[in-house]
PDB file of N, CA and C in Angstrom:
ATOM      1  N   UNK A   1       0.678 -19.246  -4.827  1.00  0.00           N
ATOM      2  CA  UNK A   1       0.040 -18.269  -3.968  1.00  0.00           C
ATOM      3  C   UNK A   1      -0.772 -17.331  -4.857  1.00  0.00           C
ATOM      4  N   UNK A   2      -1.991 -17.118  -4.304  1.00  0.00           N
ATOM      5  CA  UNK A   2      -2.643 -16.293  -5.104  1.00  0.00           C
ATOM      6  C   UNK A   2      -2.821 -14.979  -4.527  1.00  0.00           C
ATOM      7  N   UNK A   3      -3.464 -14.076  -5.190  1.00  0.00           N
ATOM      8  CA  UNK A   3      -3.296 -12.547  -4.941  1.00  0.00           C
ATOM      9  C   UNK A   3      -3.457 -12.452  -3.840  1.00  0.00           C
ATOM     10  N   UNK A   4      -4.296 -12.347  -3.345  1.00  0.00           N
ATOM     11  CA  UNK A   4      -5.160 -12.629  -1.533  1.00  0.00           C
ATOM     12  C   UNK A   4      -3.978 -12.702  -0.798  1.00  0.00           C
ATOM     13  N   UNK A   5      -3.321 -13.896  -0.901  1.00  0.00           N
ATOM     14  CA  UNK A   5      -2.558 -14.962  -0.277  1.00  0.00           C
ATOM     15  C   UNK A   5      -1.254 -14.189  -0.117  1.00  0.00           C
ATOM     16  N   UNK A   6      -0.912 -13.421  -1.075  1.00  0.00           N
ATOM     17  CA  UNK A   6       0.093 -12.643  -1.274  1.00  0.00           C
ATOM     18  C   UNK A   6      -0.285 -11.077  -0.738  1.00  0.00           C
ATOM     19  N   UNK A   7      -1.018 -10.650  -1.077  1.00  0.00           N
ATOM     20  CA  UNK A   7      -1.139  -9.510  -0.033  1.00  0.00           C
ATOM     21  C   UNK A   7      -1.654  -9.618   1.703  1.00  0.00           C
ATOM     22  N   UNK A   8      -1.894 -10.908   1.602  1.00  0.00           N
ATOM     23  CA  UNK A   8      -2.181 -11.485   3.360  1.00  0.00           C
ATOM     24  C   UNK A   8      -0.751 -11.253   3.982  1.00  0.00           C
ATOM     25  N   UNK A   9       0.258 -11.859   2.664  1.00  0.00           N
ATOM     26  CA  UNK A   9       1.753 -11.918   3.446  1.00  0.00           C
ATOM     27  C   UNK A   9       2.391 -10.275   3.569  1.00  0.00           C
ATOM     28  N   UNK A  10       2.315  -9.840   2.540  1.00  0.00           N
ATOM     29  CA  UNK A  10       3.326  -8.593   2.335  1.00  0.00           C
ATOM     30  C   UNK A  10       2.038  -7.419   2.987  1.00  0.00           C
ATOM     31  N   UNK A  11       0.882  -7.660   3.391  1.00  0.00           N
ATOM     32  CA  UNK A  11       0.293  -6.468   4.688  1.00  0.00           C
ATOM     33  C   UNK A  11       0.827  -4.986   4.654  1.00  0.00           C
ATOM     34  N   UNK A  12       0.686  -4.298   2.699  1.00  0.00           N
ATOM     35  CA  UNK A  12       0.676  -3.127   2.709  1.00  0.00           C
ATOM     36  C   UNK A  12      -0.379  -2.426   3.729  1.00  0.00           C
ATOM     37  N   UNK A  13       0.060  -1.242   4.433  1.00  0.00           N
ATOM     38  CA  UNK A  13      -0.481  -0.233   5.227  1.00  0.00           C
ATOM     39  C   UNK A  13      -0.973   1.243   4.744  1.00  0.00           C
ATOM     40  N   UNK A  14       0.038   1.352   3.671  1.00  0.00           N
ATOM     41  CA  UNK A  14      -0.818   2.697   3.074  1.00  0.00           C
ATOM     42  C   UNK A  14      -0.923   2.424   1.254  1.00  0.00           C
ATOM     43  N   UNK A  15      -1.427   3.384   1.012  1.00  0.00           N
ATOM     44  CA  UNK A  15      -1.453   3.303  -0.737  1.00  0.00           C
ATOM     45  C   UNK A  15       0.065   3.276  -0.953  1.00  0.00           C
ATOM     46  N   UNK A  16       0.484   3.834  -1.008  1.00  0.00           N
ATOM     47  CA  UNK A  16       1.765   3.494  -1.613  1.00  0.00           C
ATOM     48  C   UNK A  16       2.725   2.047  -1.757  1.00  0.00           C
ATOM     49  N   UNK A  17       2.389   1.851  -0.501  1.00  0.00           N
ATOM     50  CA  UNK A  17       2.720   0.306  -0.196  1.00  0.00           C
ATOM     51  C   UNK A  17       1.633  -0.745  -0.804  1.00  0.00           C
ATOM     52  N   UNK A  18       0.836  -0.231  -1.046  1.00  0.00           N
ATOM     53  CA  UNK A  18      -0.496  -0.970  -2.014  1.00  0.00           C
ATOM     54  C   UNK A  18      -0.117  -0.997  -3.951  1.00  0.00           C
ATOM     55  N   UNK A  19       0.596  -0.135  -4.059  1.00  0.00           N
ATOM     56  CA  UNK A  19       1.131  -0.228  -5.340  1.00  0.00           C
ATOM     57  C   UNK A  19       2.342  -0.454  -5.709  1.00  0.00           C
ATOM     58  N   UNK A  20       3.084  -0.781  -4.685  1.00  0.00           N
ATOM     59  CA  UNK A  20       4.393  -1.492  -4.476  1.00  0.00           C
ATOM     60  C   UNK A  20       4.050  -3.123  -4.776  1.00  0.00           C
ATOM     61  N   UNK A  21       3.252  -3.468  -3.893  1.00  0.00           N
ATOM     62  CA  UNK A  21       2.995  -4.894  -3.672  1.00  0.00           C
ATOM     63  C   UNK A  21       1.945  -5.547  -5.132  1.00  0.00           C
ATOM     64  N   UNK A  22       0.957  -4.497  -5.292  1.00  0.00           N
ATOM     65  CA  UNK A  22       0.124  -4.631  -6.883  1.00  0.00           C
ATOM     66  C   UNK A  22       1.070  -5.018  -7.888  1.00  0.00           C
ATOM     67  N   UNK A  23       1.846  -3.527  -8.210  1.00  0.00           N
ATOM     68  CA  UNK A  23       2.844  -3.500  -8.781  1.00  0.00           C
ATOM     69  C   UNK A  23       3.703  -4.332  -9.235  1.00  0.00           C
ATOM     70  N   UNK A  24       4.378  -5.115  -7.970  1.00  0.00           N
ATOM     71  CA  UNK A  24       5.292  -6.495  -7.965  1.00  0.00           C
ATOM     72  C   UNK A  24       4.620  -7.354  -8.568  1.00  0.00           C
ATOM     73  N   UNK A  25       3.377  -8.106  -8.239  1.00  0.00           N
ATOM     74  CA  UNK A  25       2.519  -8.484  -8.580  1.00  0.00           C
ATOM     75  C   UNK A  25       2.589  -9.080  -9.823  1.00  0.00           C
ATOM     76  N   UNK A  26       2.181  -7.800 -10.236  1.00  0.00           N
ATOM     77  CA  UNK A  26       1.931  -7.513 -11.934  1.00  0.00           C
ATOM     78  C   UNK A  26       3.091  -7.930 -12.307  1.00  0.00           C
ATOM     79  N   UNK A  27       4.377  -7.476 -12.400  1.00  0.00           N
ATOM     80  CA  UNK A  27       5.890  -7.809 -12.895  1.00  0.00           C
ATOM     81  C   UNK A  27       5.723  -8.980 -12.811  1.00  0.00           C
ATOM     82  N   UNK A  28       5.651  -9.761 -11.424  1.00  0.00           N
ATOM     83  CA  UNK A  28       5.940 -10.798 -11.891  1.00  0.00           C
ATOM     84  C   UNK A  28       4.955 -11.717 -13.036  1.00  0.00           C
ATOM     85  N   UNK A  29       4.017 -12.212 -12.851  1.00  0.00           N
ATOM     86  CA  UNK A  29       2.576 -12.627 -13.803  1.00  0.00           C
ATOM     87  C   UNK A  29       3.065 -12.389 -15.003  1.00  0.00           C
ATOM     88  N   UNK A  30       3.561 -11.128 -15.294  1.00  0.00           N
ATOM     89  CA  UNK A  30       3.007 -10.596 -16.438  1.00  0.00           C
ATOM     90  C   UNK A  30       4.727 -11.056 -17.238  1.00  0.00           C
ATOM     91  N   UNK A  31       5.711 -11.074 -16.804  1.00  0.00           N
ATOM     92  CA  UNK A  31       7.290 -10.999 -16.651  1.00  0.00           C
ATOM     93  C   UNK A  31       7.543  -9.998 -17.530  1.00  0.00           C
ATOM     94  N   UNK A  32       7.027  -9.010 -17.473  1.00  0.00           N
ATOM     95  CA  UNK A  32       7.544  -7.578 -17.892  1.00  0.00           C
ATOM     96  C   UNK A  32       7.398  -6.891 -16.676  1.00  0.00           C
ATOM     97  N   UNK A  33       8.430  -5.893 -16.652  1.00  0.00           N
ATOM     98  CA  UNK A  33       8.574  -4.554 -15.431  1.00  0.00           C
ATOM     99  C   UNK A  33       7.185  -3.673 -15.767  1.00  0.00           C
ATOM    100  N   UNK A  34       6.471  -3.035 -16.793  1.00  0.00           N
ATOM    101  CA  UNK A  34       5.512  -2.090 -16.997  1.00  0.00           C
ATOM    102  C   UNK A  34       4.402  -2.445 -16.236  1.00  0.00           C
ATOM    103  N   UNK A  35       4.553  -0.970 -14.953  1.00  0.00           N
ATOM    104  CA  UNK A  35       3.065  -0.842 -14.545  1.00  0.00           C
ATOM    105  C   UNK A  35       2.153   0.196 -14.721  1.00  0.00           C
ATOM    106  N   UNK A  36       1.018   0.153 -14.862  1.00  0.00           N
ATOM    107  CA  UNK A  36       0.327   0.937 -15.121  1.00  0.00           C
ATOM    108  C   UNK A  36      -0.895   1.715 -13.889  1.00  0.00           C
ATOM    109  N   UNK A  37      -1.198   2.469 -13.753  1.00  0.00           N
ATOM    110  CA  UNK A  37      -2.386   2.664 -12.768  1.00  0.00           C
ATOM    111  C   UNK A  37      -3.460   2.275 -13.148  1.00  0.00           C
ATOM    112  N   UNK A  38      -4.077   2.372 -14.102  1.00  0.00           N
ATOM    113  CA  UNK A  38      -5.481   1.552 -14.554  1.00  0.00           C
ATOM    114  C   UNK A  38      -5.220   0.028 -14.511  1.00  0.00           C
ATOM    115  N   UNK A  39      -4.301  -0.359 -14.332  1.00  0.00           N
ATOM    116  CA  UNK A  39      -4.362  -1.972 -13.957  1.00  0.00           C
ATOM    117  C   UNK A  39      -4.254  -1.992 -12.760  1.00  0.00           C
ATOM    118  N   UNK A  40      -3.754  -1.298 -11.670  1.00  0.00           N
ATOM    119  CA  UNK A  40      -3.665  -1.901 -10.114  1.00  0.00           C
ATOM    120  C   UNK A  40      -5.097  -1.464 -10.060  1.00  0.00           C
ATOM    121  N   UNK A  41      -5.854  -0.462 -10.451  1.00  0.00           N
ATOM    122  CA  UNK A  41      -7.080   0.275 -10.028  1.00  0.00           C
ATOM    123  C   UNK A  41      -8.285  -1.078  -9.998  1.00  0.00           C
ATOM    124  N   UNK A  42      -7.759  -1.660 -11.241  1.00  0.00           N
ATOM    125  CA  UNK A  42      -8.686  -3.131 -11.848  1.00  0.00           C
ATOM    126  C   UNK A  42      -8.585  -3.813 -10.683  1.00  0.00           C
ATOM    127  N   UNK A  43      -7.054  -4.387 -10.141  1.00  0.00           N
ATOM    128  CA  UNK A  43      -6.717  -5.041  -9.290  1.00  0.00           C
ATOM    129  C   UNK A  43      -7.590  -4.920  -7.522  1.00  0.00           C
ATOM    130  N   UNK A  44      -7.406  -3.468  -7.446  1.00  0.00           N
ATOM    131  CA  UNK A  44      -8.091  -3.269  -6.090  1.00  0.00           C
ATOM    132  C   UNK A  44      -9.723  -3.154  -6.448  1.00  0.00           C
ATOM    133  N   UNK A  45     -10.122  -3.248  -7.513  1.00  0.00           N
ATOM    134  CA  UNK A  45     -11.733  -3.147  -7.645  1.00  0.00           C
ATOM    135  C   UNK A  45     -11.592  -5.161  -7.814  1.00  0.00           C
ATOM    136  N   UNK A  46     -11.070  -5.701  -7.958  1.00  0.00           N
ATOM    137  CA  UNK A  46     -11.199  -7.190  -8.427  1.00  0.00           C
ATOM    138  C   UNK A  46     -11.059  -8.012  -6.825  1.00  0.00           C
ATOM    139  N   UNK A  47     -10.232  -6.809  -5.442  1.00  0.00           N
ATOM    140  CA  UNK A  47     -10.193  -7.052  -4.550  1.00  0.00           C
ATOM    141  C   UNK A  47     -11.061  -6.527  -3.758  1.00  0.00           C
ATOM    142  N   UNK A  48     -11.694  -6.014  -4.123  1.00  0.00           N
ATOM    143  CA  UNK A  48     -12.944  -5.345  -3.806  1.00  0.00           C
ATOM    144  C   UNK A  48     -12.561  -4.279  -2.300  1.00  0.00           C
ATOM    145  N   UNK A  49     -11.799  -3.912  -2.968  1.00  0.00           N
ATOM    146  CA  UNK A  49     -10.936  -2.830  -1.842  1.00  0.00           C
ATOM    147  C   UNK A  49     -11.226  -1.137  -3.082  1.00  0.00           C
ATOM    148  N   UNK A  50     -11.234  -0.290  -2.181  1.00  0.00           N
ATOM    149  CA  UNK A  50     -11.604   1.622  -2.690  1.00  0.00           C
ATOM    150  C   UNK A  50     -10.054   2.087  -3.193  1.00  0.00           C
ATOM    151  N   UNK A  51      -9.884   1.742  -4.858  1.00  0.00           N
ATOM    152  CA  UNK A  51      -9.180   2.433  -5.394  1.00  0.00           C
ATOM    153  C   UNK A  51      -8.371   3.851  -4.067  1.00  0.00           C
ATOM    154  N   UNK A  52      -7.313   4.858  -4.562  1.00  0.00           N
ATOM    155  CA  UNK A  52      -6.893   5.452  -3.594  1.00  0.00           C
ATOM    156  C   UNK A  52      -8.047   6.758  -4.114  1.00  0.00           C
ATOM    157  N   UNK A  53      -7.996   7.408  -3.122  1.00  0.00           N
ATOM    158  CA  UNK A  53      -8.899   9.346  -3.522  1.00  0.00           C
ATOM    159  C   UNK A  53      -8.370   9.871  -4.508  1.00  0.00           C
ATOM    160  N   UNK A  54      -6.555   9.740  -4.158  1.00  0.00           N
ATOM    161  CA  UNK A  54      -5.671  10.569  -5.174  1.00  0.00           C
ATOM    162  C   UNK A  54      -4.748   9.369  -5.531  1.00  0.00           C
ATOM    163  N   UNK A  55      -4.318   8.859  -6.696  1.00  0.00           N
ATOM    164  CA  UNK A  55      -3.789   7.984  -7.291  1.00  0.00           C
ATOM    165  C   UNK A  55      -2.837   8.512  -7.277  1.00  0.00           C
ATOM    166  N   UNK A  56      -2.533   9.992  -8.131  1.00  0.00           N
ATOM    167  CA  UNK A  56      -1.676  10.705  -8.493  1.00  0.00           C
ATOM    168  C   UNK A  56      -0.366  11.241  -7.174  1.00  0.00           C
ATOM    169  N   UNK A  57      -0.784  11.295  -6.309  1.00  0.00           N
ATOM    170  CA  UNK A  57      -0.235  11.583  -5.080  1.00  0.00           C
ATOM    171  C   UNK A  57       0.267  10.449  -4.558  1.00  0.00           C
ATOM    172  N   UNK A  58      -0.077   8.917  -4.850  1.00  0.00           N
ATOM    173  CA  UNK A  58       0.000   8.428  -4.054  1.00  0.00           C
ATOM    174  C   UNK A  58       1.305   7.772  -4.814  1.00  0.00           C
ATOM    175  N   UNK A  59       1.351   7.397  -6.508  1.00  0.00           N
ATOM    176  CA  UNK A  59       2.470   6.944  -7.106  1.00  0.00           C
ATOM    177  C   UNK A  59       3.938   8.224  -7.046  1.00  0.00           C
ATOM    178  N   UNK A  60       3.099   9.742  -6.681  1.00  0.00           N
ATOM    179  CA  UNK A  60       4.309  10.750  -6.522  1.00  0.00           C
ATOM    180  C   UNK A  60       5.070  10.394  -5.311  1.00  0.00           C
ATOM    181  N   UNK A  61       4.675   9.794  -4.281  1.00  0.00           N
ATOM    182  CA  UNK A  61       4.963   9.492  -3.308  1.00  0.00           C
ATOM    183  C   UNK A  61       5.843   8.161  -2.989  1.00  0.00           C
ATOM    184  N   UNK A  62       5.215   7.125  -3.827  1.00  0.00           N
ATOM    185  CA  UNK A  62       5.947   5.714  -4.005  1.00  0.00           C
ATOM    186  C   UNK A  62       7.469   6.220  -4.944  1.00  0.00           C
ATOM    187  N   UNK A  63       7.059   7.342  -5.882  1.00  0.00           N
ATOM    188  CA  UNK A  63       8.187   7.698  -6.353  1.00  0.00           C
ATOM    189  C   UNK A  63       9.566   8.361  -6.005  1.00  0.00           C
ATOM    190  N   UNK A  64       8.885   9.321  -4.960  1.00  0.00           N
ATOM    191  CA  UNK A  64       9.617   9.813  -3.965  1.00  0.00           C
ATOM    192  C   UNK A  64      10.434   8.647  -3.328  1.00  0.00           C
ATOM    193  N   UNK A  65      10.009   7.742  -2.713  1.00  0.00           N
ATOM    194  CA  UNK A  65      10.317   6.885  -1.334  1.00  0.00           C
ATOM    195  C   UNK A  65      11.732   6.228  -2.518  1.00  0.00           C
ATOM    196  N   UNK A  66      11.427   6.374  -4.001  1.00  0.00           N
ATOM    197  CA  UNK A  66      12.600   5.380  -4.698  1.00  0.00           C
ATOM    198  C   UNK A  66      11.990   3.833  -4.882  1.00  0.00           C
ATOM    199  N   UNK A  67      10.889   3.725  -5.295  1.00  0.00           N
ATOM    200  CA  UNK A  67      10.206   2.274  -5.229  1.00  0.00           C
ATOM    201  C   UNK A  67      10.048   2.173  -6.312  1.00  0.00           C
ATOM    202  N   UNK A  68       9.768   3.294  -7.398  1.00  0.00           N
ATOM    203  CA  UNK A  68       9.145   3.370  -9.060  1.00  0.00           C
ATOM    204  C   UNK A  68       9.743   4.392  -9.771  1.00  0.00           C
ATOM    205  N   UNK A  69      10.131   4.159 -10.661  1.00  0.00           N
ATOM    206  CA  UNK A  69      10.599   4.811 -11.597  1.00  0.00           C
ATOM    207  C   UNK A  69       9.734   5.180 -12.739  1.00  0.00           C
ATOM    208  N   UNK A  70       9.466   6.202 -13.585  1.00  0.00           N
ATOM    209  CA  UNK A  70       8.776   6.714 -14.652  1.00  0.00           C
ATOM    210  C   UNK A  70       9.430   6.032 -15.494  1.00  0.00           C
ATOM    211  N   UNK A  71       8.662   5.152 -16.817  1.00  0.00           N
ATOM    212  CA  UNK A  71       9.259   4.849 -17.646  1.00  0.00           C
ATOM    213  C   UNK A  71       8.704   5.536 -19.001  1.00  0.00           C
ATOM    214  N   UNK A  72       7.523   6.209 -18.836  1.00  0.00           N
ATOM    215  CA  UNK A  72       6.687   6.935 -20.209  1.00  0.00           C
ATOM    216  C   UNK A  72       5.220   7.510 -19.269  1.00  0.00           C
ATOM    217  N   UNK A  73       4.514   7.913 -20.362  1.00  0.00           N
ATOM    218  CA  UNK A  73       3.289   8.693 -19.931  1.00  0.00           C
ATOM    219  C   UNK A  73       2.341   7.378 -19.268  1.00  0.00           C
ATOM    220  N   UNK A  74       2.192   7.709 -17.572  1.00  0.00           N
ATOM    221  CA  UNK A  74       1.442   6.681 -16.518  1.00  0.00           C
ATOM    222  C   UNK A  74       1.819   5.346 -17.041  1.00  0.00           C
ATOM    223  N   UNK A  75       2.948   5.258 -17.041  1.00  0.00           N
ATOM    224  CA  UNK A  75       3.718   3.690 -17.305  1.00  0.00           C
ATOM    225  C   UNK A  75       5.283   3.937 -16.036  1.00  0.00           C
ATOM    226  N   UNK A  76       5.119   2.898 -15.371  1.00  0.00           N
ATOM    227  CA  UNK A  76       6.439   3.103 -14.371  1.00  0.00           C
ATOM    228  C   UNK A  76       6.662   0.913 -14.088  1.00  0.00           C
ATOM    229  N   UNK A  77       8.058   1.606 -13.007  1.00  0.00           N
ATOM    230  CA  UNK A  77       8.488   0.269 -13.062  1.00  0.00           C
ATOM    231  C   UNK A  77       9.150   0.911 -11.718  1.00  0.00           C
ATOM    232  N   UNK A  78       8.921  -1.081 -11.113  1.00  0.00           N
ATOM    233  CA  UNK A  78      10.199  -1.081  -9.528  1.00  0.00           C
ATOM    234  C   UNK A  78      11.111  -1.217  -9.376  1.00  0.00           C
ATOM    235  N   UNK A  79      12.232   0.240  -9.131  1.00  0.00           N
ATOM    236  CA  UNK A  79      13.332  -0.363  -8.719  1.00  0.00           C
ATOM    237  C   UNK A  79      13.806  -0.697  -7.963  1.00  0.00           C
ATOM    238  N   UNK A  80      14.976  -1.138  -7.829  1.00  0.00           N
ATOM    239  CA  UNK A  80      16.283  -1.690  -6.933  1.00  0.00           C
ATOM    240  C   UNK A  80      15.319  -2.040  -5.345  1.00  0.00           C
ATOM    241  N   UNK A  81      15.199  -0.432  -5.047  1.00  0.00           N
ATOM    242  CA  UNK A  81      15.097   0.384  -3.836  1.00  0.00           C
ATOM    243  C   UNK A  81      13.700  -0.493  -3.216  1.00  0.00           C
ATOM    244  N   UNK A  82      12.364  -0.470  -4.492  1.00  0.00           N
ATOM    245  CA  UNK A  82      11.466  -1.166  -4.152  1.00  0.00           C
ATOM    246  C   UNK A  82      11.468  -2.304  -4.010  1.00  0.00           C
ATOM    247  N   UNK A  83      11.958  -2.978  -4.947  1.00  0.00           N
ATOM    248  CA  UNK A  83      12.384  -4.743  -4.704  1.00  0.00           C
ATOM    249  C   UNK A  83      12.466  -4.815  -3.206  1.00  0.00           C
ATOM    250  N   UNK A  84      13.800  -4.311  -2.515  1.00  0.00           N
ATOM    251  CA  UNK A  84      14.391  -4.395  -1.219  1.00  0.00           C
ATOM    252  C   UNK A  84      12.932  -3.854  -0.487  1.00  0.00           C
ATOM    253  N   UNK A  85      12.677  -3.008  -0.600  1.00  0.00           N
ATOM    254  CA  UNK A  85      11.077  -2.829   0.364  1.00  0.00           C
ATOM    255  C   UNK A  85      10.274  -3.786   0.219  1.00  0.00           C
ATOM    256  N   UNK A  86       9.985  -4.587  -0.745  1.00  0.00           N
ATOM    257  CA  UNK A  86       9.224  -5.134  -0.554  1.00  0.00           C
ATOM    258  C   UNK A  86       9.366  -7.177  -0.087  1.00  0.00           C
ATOM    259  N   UNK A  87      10.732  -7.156  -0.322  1.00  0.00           N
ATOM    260  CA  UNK A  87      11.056  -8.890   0.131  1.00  0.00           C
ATOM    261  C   UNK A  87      10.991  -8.089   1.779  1.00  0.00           C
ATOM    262  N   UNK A  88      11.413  -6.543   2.159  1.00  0.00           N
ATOM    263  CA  UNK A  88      11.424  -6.360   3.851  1.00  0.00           C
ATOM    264  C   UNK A  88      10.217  -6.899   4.334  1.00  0.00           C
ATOM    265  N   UNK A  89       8.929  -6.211   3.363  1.00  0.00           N
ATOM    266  CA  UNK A  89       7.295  -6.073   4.326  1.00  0.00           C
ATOM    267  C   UNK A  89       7.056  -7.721   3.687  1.00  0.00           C
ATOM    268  N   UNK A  90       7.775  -8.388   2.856  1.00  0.00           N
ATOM    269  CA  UNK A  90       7.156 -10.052   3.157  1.00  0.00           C
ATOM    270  C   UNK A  90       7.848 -11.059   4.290  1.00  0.00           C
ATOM    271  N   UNK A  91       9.311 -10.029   4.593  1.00  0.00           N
ATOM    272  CA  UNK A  91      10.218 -10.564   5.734  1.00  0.00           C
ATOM    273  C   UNK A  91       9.473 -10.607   6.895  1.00  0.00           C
ATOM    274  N   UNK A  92       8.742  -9.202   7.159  1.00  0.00           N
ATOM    275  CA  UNK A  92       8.066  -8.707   8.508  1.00  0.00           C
ATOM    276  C   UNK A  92       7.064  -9.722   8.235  1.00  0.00           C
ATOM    277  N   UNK A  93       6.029 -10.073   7.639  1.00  0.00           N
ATOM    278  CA  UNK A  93       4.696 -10.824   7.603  1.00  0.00           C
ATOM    279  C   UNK A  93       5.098 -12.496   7.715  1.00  0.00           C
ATOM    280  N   UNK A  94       6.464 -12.439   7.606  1.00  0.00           N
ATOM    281  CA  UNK A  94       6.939 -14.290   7.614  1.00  0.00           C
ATOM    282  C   UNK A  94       5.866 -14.561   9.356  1.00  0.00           C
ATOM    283  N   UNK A  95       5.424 -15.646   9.186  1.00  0.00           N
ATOM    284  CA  UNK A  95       4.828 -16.225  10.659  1.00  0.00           C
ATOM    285  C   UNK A  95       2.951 -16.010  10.807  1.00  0.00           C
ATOM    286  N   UNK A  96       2.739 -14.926   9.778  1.00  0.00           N
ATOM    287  CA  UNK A  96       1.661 -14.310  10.003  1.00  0.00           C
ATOM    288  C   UNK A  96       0.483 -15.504   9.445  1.00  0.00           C
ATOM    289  N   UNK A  97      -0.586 -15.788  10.288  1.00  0.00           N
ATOM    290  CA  UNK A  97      -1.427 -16.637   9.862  1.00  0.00           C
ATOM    291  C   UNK A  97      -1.980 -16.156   7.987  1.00  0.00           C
ATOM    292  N   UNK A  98      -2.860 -17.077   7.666  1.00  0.00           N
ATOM    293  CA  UNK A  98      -3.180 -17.013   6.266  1.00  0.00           C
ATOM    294  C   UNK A  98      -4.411 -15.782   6.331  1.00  0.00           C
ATOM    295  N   UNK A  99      -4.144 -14.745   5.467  1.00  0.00           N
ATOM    296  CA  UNK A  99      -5.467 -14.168   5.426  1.00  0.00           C
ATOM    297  C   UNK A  99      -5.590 -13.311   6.962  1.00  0.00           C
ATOM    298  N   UNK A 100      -4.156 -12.612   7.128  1.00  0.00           N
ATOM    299  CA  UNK A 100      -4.234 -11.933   8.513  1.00  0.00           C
ATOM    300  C   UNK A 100      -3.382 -10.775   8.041  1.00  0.00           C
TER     301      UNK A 100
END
């Protein structure tokens, strides 16, 4: 499955849920936990989707919810909490046509 294909399934709704699913993404590909914001930023310009207004707000927020953890200066990682959010929003998208 390719990126597309994978955000067709898991149908983040807000930024936060956009760097949950990037995020995962990245972990997996890459098989290290370290994410960065200048790489999802790459990611949504490579998807030709508008970076967020406020980045900064939007990972304070994913952080809040318990999805990312700070691991150093704009370096974070998903935990536990996010994993489980995110097999939910590929649970909810099971059935969903390709690219919907």
């Amino acid at each position: 499955m390719n990126l597309e294909e994978f955000l067709g399934q898991v149908a983040p709704k807000t930024f936060p849920e956009k760097i949950l699913a990037l995020g995962a993404w990245l972990a997996a590909r890459r098989d290290q936990p370290v994410i960065r914001p200048g790489d999802l930023k790459r990611l949504l310009v490579r998807l030709r989707q508008e970076p967020p207004a406020n980045p900064g707000r939007d990972f304070r927020q994913a952080k809040e919810l318990g999805w990312l953890m700070p691991l150093g200066h704009r370096e974070f990682a998903l935990t536990n909490a996010g994993w489980h959010q995110l097999a939910g929003m590929l649970a909810a998208g099971e059935g969903l046509p390709k690219g919907s």
